[in-house]
C-alpha atoms as a PDB file:
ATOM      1  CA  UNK A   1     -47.171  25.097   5.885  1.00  0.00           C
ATOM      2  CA  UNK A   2     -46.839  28.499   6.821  1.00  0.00           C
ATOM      3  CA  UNK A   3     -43.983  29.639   8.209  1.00  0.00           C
ATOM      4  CA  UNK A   4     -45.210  31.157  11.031  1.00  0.00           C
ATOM      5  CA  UNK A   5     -43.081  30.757  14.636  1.00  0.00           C
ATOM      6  CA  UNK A   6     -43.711  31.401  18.632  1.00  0.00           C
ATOM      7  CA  UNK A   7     -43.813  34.697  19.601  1.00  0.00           C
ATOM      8  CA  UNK A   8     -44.981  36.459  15.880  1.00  0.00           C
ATOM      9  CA  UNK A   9     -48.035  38.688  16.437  1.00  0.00           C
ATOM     10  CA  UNK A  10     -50.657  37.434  13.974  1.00  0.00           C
ATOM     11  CA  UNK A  11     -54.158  38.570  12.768  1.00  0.00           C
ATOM     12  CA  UNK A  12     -56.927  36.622  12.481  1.00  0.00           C
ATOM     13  CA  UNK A  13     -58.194  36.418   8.690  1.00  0.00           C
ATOM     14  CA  UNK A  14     -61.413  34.121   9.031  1.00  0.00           C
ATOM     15  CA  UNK A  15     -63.737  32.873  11.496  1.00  0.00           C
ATOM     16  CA  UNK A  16     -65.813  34.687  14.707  1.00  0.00           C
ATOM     17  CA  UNK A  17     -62.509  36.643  15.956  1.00  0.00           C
ATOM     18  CA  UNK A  18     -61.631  37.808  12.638  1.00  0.00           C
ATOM     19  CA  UNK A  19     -59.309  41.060  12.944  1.00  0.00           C
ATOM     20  CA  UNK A  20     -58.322  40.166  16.378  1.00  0.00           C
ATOM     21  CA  UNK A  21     -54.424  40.712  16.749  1.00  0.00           C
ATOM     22  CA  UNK A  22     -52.620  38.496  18.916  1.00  0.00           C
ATOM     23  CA  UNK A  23     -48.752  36.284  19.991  1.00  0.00           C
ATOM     24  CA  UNK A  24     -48.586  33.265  19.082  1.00  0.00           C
ATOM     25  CA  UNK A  25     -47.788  31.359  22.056  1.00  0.00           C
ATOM     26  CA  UNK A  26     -47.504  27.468  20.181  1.00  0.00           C
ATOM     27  CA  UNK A  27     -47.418  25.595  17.731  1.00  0.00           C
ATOM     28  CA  UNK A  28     -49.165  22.281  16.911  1.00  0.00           C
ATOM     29  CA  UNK A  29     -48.440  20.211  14.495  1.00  0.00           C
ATOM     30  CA  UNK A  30     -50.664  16.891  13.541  1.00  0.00           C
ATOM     31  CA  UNK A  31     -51.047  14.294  10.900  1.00  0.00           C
ATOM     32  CA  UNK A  32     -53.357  16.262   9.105  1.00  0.00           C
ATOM     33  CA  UNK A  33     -53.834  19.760  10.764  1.00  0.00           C
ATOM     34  CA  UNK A  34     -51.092  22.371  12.195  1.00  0.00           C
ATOM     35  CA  UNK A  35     -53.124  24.799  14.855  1.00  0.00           C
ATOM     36  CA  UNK A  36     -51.450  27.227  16.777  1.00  0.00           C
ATOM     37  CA  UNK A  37     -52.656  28.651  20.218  1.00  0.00           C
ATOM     38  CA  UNK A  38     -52.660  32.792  19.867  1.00  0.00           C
ATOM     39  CA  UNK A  39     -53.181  34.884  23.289  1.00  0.00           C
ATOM     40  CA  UNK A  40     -56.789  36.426  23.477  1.00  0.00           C
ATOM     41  CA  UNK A  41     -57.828  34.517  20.486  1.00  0.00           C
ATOM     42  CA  UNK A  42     -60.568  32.037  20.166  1.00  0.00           C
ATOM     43  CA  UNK A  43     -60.800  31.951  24.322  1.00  0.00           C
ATOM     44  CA  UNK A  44     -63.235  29.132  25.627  1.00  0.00           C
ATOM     45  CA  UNK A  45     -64.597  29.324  29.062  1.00  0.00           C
ATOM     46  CA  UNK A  46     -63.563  26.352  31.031  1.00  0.00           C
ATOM     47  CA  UNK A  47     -65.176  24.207  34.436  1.00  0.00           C
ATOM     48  CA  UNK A  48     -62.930  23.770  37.445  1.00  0.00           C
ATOM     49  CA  UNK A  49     -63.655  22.006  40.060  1.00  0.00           C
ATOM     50  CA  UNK A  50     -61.676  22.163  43.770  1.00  0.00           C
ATOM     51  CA  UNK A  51     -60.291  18.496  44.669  1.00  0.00           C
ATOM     52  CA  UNK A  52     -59.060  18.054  48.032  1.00  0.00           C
ATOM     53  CA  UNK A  53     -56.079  15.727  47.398  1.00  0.00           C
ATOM     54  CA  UNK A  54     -54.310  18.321  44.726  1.00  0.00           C
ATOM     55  CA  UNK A  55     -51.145  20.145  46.411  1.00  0.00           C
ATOM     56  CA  UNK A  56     -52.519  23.032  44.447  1.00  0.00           C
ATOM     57  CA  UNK A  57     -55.389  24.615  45.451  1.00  0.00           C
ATOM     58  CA  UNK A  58     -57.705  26.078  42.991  1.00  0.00           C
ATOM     59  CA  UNK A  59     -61.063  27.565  43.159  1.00  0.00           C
ATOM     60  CA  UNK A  60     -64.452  26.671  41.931  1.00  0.00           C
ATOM     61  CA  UNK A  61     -65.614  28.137  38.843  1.00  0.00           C
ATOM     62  CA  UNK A  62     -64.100  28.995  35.344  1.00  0.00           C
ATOM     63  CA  UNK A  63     -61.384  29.829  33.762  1.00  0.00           C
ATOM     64  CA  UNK A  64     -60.532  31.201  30.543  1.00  0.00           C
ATOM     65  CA  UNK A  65     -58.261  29.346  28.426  1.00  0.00           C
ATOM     66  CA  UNK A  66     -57.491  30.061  24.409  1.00  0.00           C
ATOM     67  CA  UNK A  67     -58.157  27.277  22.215  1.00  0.00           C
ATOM     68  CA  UNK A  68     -56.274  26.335  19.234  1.00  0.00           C
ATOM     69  CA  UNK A  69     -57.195  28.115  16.290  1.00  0.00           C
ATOM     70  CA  UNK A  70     -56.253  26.313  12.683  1.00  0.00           C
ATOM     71  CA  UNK A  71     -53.126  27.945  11.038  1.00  0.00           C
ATOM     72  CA  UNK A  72     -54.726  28.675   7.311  1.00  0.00           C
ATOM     73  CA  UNK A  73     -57.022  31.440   9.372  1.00  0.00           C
ATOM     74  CA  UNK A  74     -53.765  33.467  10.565  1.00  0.00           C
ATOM     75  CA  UNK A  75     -51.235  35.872   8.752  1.00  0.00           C
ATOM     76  CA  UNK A  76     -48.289  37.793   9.766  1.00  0.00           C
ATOM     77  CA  UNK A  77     -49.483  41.113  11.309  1.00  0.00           C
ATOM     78  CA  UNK A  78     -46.870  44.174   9.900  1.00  0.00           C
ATOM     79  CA  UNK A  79     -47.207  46.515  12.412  1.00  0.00           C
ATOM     80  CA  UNK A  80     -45.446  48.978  10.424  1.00  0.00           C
ATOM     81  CA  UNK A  81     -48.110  49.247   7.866  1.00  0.00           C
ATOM     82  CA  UNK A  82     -50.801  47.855  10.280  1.00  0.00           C
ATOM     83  CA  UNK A  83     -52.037  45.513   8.062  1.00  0.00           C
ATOM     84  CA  UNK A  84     -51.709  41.400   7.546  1.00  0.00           C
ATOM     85  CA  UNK A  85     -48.640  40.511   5.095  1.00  0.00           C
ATOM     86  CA  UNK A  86     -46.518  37.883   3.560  1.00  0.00           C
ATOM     87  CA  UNK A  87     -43.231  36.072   4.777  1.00  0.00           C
ATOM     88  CA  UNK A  88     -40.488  36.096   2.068  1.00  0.00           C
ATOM     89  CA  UNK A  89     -36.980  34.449   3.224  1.00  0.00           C
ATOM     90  CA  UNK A  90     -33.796  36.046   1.813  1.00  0.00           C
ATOM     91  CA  UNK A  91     -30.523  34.286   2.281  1.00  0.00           C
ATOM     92  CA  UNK A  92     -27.808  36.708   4.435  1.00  0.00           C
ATOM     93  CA  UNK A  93     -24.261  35.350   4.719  1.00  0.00           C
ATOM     94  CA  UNK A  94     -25.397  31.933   4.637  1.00  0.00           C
ATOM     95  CA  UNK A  95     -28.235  32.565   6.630  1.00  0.00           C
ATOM     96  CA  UNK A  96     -31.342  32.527   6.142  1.00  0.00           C
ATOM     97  CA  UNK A  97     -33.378  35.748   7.394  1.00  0.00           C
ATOM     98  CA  UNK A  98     -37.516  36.021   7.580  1.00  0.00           C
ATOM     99  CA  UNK A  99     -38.292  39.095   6.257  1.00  0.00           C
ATOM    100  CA  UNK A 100     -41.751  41.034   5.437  1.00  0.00           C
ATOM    101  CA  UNK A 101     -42.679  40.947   1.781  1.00  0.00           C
ATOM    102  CA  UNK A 102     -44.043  44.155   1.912  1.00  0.00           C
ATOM    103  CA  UNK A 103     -41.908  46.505   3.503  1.00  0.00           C
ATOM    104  CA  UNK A 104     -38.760  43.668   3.276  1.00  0.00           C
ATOM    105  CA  UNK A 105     -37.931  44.385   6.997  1.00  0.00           C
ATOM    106  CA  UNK A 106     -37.030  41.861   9.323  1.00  0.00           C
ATOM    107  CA  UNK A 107     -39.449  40.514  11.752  1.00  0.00           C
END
């Protein structure tokens, strides 16, 4: 498991969006697989229909909504370097701090 959280910016590293930078906005974990959704990453176009008795009125048409994309095809964007890096975790006062493995900043 990576240790990837809501609200890192990640890169994609495999797939059709590869190099596409973007927040991760959840996490998912399953039995078997952990996906995470990422904002303007792996977007799917989406059929919605009007129903009268809804209190919320939307229109016909589509709507674009990101899909979840599997975890092992993201990495920790460093914008510092503006590349994809590693998480190392360093122990502050008891604390423990994520930190880029890199540069060895904080993120």
């Amino acid at each position: 498991m990576k240790n990837l959280k809501t609200k890192d910016q990640v890169i994609v590293i495999a797939g059709k969006d590869k190099g596409k930078i973007g927040e991760v906005v959840e996490i998912i974990k399953g039995s078997k697989s952990t996906t995470a959704v990422v904002s303007g990453v792996n977007s799917r176009r989406k059929c919605v229909k009007n129903t009268p008795n809804q209190a919320e009125k939307s229109e016909d048409g589509f709507k674009l909504i990101n899909a979840p994309i599997h975890i092992s095809n993201l990495a920790i964007y460093n914008p510092e370097i503006a590349k994809k890096d590693k998480i190392k975790i360093v122990l502050e006062n008891d604390a423990k701090k994520r930190v880029y493995k890199k540069t060895s900043k904080p993120i």
